[in-house]
PDB file of N, CA and C in Angstrom:
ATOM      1  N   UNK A   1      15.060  15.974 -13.911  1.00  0.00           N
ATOM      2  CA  UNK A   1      15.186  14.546 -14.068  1.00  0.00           C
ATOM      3  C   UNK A   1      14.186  14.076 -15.122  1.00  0.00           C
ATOM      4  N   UNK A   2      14.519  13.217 -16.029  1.00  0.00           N
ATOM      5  CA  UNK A   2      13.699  12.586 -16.522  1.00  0.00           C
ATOM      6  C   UNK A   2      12.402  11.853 -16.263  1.00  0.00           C
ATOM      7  N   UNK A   3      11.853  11.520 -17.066  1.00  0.00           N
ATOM      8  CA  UNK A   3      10.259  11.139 -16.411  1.00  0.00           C
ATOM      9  C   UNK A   3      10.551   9.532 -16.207  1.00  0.00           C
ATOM     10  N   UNK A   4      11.487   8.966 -16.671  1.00  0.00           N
ATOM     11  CA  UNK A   4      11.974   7.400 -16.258  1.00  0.00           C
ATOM     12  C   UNK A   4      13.317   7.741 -14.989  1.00  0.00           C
ATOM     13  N   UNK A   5      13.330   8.556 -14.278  1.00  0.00           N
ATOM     14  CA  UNK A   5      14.187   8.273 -13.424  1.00  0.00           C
ATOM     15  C   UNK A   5      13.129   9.036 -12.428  1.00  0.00           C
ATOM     16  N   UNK A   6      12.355   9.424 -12.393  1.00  0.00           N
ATOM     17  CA  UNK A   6      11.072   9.234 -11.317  1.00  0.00           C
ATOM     18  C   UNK A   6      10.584   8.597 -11.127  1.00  0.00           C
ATOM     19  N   UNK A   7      10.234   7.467 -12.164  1.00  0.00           N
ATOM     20  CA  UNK A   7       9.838   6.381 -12.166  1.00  0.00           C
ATOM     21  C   UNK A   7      10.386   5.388 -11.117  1.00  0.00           C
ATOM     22  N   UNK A   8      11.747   5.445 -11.197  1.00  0.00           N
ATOM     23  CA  UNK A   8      12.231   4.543 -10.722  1.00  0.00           C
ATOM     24  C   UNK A   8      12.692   4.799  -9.242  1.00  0.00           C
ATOM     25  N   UNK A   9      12.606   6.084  -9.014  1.00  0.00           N
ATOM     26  CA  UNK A   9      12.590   6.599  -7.374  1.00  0.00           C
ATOM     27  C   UNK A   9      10.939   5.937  -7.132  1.00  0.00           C
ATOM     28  N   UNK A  10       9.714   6.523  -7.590  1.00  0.00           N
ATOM     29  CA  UNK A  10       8.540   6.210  -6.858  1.00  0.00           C
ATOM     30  C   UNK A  10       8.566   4.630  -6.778  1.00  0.00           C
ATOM     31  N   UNK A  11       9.081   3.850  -7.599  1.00  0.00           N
ATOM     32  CA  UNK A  11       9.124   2.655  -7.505  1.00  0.00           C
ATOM     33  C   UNK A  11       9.814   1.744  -6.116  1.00  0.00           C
ATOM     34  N   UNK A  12      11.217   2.298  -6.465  1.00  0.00           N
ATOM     35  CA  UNK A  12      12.022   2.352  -4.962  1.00  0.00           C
ATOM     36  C   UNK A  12      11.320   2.458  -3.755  1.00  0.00           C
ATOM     37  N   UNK A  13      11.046   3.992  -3.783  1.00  0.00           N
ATOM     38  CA  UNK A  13      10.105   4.490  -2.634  1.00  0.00           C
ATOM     39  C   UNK A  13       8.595   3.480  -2.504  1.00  0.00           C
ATOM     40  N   UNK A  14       8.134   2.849  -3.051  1.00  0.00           N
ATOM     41  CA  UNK A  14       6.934   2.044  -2.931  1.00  0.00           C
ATOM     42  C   UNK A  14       7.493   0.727  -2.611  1.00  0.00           C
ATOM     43  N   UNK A  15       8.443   0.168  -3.188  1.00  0.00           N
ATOM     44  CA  UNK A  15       8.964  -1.063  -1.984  1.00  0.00           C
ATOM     45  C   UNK A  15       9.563  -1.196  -1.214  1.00  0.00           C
ATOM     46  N   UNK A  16      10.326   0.129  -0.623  1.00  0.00           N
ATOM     47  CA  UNK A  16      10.524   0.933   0.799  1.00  0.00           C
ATOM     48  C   UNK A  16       9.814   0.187   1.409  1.00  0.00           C
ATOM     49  N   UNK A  17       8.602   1.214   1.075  1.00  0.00           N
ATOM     50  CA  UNK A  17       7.432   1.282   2.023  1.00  0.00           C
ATOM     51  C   UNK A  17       7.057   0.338   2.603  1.00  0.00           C
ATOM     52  N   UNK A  18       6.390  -0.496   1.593  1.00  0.00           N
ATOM     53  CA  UNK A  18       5.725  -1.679   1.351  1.00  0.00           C
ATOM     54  C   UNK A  18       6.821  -2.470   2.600  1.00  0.00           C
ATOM     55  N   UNK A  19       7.760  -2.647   2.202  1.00  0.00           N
ATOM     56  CA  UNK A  19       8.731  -3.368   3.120  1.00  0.00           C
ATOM     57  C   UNK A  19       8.853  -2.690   4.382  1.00  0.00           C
ATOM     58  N   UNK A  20       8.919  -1.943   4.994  1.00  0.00           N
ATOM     59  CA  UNK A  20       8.966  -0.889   6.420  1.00  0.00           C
ATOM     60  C   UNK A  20       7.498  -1.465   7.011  1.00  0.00           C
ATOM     61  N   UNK A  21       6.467  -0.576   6.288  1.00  0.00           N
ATOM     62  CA  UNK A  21       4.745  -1.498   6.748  1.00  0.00           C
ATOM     63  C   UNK A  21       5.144  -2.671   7.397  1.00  0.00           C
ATOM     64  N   UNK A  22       5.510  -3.447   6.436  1.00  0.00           N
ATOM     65  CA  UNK A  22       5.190  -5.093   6.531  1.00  0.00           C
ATOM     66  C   UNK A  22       6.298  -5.386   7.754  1.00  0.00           C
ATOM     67  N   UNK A  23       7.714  -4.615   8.043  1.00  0.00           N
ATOM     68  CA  UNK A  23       8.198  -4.848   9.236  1.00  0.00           C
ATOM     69  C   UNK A  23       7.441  -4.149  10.660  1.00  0.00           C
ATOM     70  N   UNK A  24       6.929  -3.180  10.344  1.00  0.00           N
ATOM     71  CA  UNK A  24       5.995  -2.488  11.741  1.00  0.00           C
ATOM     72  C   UNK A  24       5.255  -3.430  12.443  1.00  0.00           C
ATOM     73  N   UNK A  25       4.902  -4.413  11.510  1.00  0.00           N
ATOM     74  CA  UNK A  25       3.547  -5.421  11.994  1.00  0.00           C
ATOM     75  C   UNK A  25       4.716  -6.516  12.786  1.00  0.00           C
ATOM     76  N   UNK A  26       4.258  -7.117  13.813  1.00  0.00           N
ATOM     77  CA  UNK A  26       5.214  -7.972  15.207  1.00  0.00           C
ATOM     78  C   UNK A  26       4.616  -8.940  14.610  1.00  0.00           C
ATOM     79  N   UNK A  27       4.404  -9.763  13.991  1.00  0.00           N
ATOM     80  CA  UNK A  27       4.238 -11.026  13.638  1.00  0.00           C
ATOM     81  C   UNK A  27       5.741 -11.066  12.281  1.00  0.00           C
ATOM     82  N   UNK A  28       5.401 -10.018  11.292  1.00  0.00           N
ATOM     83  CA  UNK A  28       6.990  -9.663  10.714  1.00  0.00           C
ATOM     84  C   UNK A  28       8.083  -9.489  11.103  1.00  0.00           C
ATOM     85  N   UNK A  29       8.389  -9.207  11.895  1.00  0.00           N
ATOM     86  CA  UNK A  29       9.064  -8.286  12.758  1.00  0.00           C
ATOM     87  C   UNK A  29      10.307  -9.530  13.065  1.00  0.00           C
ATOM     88  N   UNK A  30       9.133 -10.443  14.003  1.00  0.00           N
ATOM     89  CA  UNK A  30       9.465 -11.755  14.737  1.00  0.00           C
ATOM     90  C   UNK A  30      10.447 -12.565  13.915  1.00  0.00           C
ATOM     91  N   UNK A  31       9.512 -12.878  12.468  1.00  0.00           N
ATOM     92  CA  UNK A  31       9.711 -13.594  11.607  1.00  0.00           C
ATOM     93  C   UNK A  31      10.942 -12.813  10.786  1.00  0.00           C
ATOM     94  N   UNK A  32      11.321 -11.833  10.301  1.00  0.00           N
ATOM     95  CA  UNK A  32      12.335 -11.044   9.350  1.00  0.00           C
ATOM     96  C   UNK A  32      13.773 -11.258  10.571  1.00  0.00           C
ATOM     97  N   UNK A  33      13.636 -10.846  11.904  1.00  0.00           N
ATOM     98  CA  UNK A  33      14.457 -10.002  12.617  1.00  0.00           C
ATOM     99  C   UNK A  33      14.758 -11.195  13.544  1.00  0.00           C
ATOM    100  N   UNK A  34      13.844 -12.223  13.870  1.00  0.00           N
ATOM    101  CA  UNK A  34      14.324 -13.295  14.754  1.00  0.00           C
ATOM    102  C   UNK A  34      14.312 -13.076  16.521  1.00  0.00           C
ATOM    103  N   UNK A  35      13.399 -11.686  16.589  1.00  0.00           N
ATOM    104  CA  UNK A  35      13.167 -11.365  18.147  1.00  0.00           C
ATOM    105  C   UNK A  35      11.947 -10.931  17.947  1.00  0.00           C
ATOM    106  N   UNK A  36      11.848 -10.969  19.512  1.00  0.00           N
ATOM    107  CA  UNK A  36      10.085 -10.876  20.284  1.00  0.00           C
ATOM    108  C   UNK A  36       9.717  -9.232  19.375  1.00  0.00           C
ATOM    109  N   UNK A  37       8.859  -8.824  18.854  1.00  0.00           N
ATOM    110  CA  UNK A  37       7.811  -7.843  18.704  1.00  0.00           C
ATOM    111  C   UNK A  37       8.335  -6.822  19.592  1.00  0.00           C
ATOM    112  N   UNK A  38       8.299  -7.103  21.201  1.00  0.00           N
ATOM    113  CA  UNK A  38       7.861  -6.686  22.028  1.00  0.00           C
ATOM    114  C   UNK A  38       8.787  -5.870  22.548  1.00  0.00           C
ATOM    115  N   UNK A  39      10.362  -5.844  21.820  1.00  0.00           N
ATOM    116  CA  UNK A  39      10.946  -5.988  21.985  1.00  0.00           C
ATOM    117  C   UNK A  39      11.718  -4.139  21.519  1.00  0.00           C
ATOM    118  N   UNK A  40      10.911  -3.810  20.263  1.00  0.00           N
ATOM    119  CA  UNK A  40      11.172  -3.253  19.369  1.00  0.00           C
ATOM    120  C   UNK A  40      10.084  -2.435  19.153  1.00  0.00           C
ATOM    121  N   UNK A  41       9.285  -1.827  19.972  1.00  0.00           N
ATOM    122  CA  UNK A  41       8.072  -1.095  19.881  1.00  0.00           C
ATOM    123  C   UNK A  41       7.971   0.332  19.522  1.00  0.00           C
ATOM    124  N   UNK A  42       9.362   0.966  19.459  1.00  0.00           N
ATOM    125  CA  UNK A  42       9.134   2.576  18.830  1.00  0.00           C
ATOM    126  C   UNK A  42       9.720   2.273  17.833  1.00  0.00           C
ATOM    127  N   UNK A  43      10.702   0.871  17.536  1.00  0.00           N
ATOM    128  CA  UNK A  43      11.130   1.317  15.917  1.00  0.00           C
ATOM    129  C   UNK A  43      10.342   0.640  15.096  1.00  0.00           C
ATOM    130  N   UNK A  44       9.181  -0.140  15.219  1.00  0.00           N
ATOM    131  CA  UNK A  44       8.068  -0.632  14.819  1.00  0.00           C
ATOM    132  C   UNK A  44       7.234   0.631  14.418  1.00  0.00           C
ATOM    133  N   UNK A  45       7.100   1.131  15.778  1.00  0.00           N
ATOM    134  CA  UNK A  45       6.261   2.723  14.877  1.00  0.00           C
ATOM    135  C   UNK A  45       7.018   3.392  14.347  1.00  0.00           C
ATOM    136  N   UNK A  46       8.212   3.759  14.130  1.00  0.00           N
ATOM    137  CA  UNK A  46       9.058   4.207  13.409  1.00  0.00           C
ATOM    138  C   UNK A  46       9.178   3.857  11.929  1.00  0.00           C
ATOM    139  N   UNK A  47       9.104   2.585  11.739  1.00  0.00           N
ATOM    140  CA  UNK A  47       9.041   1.678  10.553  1.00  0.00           C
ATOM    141  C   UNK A  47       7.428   2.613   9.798  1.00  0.00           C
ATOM    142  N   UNK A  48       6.108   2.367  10.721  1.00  0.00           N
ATOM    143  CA  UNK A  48       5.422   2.452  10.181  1.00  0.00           C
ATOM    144  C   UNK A  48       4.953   3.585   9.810  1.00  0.00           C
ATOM    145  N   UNK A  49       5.854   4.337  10.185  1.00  0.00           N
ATOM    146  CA  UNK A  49       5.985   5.848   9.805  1.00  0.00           C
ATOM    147  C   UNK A  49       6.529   6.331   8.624  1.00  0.00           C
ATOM    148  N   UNK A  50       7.528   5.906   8.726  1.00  0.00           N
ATOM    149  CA  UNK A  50       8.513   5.962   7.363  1.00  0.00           C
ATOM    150  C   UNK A  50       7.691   5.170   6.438  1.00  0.00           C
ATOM    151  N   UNK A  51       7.336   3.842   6.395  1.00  0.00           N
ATOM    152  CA  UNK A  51       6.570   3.154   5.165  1.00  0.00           C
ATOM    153  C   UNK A  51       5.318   4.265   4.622  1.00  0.00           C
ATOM    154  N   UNK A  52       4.652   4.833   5.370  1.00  0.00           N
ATOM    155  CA  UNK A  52       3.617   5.999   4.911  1.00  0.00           C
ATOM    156  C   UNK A  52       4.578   7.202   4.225  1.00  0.00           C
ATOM    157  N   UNK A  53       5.186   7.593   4.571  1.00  0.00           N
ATOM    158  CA  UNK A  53       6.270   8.470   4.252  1.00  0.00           C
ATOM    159  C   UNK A  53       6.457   8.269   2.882  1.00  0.00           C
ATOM    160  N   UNK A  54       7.008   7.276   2.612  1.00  0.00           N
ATOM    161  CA  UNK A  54       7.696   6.170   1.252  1.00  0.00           C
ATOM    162  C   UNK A  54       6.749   6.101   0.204  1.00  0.00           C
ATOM    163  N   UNK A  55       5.414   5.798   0.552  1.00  0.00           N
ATOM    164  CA  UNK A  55       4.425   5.083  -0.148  1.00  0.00           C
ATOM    165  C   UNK A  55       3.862   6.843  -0.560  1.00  0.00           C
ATOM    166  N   UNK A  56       3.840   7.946   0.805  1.00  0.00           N
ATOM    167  CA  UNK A  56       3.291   9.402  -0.473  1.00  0.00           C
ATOM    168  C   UNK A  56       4.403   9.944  -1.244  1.00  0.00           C
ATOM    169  N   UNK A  57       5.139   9.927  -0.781  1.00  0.00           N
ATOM    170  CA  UNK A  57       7.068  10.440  -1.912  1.00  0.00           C
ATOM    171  C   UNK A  57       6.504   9.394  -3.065  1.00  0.00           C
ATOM    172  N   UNK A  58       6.638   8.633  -2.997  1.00  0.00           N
ATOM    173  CA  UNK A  58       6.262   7.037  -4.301  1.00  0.00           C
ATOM    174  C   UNK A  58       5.020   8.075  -5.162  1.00  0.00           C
ATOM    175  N   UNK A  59       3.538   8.943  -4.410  1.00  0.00           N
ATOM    176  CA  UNK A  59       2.884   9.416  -5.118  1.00  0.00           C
ATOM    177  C   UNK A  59       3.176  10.532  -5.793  1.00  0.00           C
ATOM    178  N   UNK A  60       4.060  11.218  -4.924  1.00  0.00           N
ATOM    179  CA  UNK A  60       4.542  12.855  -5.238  1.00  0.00           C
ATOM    180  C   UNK A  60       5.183  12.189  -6.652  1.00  0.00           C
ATOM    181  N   UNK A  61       6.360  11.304  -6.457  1.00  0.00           N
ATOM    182  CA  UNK A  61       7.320  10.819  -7.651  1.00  0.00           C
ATOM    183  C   UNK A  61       6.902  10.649  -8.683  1.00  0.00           C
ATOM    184  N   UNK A  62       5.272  10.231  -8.758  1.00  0.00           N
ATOM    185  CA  UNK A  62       4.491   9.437 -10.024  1.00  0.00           C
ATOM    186  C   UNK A  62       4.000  10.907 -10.191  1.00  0.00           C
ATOM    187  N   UNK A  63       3.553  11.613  -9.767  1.00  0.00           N
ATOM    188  CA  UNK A  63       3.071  13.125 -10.515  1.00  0.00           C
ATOM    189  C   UNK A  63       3.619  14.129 -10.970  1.00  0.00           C
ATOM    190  N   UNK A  64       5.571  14.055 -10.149  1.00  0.00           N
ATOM    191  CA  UNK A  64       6.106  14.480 -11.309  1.00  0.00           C
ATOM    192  C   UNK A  64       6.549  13.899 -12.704  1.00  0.00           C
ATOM    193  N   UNK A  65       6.403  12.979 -12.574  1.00  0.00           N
ATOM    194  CA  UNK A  65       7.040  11.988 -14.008  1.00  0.00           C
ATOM    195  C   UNK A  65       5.768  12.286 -15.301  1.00  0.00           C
ATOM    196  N   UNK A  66       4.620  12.204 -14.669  1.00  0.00           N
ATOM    197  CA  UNK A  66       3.204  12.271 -15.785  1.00  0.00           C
ATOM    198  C   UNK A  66       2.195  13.202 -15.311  1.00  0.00           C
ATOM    199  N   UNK A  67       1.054  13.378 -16.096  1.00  0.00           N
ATOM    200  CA  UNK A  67       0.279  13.694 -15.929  1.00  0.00           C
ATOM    201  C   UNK A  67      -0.957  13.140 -14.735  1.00  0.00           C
ATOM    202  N   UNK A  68      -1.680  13.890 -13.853  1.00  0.00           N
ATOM    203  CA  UNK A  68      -2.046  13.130 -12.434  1.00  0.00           C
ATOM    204  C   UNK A  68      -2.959  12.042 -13.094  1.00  0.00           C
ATOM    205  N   UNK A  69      -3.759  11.700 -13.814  1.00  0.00           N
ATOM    206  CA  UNK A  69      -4.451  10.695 -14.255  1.00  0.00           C
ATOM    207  C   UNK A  69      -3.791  10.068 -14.614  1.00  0.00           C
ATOM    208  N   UNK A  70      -2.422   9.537 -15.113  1.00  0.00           N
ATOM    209  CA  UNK A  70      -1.614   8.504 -15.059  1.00  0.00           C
ATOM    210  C   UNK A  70      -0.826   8.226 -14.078  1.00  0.00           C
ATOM    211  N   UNK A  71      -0.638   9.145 -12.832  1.00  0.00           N
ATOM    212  CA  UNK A  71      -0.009   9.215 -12.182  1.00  0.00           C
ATOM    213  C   UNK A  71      -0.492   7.910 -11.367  1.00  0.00           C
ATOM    214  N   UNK A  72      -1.797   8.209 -11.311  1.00  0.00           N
ATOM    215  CA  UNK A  72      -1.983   8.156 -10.005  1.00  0.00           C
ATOM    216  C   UNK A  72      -2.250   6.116 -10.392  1.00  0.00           C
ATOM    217  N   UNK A  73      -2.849   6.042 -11.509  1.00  0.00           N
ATOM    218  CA  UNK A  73      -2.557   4.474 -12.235  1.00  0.00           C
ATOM    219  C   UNK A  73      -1.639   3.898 -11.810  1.00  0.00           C
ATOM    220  N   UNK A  74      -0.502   4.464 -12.498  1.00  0.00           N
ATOM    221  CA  UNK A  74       0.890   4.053 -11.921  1.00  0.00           C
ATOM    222  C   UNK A  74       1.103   3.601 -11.001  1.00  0.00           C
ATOM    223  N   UNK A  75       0.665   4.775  -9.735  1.00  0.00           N
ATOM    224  CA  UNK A  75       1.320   4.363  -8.546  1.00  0.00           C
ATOM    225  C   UNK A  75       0.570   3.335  -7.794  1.00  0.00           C
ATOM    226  N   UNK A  76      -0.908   3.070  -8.285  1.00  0.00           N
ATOM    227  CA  UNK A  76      -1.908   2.091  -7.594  1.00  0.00           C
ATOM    228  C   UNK A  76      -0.809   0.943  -8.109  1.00  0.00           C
ATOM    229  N   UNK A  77      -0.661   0.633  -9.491  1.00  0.00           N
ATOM    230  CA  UNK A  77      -0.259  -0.400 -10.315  1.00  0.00           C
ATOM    231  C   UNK A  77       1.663  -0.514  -9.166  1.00  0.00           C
ATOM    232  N   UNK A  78       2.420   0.081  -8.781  1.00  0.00           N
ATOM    233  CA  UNK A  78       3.514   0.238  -8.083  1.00  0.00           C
ATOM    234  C   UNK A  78       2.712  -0.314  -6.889  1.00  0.00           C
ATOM    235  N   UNK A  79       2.380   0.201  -6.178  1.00  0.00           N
ATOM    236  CA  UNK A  79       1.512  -0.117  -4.896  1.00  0.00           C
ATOM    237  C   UNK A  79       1.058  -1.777  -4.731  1.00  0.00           C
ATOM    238  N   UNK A  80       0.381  -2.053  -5.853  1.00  0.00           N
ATOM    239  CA  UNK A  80       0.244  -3.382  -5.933  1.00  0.00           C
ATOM    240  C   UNK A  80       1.329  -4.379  -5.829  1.00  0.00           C
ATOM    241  N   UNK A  81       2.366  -3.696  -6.948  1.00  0.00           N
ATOM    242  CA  UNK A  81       3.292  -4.778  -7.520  1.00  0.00           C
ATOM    243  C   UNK A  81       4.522  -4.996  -6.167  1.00  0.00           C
ATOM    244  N   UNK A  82       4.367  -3.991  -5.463  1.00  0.00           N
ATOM    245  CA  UNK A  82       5.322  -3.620  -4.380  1.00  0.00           C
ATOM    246  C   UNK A  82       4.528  -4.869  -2.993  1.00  0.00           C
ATOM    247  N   UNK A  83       3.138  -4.449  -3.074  1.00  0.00           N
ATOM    248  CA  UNK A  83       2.807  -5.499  -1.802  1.00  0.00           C
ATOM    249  C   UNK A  83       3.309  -7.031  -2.216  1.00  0.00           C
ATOM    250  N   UNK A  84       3.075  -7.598  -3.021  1.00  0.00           N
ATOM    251  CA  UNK A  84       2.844  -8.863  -3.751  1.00  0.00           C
ATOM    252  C   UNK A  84       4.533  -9.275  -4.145  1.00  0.00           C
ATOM    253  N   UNK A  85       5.723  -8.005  -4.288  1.00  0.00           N
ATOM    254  CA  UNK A  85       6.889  -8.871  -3.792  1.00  0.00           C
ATOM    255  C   UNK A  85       7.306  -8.687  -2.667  1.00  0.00           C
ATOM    256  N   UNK A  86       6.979  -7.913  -1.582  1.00  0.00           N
ATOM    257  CA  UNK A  86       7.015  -8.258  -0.029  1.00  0.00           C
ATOM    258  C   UNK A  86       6.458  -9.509   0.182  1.00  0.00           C
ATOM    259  N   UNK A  87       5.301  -9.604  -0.103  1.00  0.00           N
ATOM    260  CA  UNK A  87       4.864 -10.968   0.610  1.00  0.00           C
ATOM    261  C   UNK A  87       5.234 -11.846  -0.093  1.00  0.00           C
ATOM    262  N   UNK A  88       5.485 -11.803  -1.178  1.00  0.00           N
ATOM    263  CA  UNK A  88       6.383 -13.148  -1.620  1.00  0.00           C
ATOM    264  C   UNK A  88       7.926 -13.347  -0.985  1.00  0.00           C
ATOM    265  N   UNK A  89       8.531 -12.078  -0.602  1.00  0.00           N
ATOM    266  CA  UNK A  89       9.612 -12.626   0.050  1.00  0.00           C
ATOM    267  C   UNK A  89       9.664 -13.369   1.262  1.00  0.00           C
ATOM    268  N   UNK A  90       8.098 -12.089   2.150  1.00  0.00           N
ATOM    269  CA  UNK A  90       8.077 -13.166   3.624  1.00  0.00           C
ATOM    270  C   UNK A  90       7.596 -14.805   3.668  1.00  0.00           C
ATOM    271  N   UNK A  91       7.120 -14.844   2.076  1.00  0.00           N
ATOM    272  CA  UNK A  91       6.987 -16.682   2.356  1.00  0.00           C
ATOM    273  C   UNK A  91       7.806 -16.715   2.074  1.00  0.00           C
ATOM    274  N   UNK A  92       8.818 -16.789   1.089  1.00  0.00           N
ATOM    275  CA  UNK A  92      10.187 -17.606   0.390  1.00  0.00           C
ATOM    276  C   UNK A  92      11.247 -17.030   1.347  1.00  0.00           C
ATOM    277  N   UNK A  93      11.401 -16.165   1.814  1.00  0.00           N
ATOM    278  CA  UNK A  93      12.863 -15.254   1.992  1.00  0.00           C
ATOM    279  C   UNK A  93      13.027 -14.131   2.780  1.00  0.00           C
ATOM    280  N   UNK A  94      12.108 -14.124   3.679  1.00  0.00           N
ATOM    281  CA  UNK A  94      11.890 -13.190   5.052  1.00  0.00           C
ATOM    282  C   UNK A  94      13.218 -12.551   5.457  1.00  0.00           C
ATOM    283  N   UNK A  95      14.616 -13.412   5.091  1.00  0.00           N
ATOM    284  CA  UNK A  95      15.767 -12.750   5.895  1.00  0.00           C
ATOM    285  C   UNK A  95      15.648 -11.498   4.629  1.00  0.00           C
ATOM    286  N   UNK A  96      15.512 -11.569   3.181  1.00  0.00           N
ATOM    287  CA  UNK A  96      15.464 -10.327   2.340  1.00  0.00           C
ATOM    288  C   UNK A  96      15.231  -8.990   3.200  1.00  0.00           C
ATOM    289  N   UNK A  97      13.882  -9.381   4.074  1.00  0.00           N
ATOM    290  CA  UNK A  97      13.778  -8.142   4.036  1.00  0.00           C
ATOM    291  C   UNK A  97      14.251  -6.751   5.164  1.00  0.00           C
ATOM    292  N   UNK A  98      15.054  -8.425   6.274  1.00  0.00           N
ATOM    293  CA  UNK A  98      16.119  -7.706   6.824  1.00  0.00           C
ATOM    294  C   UNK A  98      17.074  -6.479   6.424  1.00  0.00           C
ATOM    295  N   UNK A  99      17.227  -6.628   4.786  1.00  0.00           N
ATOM    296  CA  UNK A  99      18.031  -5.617   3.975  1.00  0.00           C
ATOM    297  C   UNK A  99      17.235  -4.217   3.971  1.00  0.00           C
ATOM    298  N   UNK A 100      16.157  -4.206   3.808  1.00  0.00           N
ATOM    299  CA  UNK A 100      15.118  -2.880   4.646  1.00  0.00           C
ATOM    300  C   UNK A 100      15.250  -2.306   5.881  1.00  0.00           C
ATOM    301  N   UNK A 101      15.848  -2.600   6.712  1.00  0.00           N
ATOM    302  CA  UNK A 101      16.607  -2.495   8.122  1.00  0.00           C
ATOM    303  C   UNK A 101      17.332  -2.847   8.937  1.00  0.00           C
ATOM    304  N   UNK A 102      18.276  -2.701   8.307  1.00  0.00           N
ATOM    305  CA  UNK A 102      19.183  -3.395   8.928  1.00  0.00           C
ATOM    306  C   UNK A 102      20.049  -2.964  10.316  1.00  0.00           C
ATOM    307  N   UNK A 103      19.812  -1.536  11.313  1.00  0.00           N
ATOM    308  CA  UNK A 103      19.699  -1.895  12.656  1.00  0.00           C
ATOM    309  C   UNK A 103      18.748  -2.751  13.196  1.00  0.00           C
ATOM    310  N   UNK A 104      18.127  -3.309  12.941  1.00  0.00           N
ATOM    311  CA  UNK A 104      17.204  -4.341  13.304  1.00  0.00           C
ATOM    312  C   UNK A 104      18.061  -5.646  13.779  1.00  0.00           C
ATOM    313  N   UNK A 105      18.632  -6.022  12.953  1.00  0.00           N
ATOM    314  CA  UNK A 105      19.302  -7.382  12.566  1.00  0.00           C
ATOM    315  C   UNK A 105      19.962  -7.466  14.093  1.00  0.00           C
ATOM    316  N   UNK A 106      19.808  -8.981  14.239  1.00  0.00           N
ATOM    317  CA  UNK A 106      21.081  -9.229  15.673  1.00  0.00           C
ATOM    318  C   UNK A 106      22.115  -9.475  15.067  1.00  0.00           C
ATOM    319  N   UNK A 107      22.819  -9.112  15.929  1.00  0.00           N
ATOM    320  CA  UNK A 107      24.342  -9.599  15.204  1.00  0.00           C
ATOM    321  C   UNK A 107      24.277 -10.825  15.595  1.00  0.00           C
ATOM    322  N   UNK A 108      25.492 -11.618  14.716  1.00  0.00           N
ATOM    323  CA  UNK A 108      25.354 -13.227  14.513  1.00  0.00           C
ATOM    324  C   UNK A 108      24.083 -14.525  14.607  1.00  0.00           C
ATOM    325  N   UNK A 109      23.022 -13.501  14.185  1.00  0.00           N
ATOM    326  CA  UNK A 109      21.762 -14.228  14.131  1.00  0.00           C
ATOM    327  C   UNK A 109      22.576 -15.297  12.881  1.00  0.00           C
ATOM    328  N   UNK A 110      21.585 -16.566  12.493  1.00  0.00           N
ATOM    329  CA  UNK A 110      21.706 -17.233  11.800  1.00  0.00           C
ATOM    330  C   UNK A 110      20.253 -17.757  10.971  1.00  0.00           C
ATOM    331  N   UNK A 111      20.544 -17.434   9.724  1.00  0.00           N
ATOM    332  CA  UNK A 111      18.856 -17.700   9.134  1.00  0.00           C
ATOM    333  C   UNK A 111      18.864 -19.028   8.925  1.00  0.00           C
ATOM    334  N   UNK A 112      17.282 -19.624   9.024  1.00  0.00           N
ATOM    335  CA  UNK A 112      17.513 -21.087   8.825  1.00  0.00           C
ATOM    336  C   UNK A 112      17.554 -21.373   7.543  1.00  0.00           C
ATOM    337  N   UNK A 113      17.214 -22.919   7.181  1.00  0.00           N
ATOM    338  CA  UNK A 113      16.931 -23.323   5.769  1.00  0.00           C
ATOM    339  C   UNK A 113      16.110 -22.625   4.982  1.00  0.00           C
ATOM    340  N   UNK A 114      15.139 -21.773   5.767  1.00  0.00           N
ATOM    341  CA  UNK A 114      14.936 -20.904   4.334  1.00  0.00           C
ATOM    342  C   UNK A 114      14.311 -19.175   4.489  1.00  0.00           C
ATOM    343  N   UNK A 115      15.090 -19.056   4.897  1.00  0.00           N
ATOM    344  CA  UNK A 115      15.422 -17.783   5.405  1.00  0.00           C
ATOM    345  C   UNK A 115      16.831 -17.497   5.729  1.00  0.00           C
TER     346      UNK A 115
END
């Protein structure tokens, strides 16, 4: 594979992640999925399993594409850019990140005005 189509897997794989993490946590969870935390407690650790998972594949991905001293730039610079549009979705658009898991979802939930 090319060194731009690794790119774009570790990239993938880093807002996976980033997105899985940010559903593990029950205050997300609540807010993305529209039920109790409490509700959902092994696929929460499940989530936060896979997001670790995501986020080292995302590193493996950046070291085959370059050399490890750029690699590893990269993937901080991915890492970043990946937290910062999660949390911009959970302010603007929390149902988004329903699309990260979607056995999660209730059926015929309804998102509000902004979600």
């Amino acid at each position: 594979m090319a060194e731009s189509s690794w790119l774009m897997v570790a990239a993938g794989l880093s807002l996976a992640g980033m997105a899985w993490l940010a559903l593990g946590m029950d205050v997300h969870w609540s807010q993305v999925m529209h039920r109790p935390a409490d509700e959902a407690v092994r696929t929460r650790r499940a989530l936060r399993a896979l997001g670790a998972a995501a986020l080292l594949l995302s590193l493996l991905a950046c070291l085959r594409a370059d050399r490890p001293s750029m690699a590893v730039l990269v993937w901080v610079m991915l890492l970043a850019g990946s937290a910062v549009a999660v949390a911009l979705a959970l302010a603007r658009r929390p149902a988004l990140l329903a699309l990260a898991w979607p056995p999660g979802r209730q059926r015929g939930a309804v998102a509000g005005p902004h979600g």
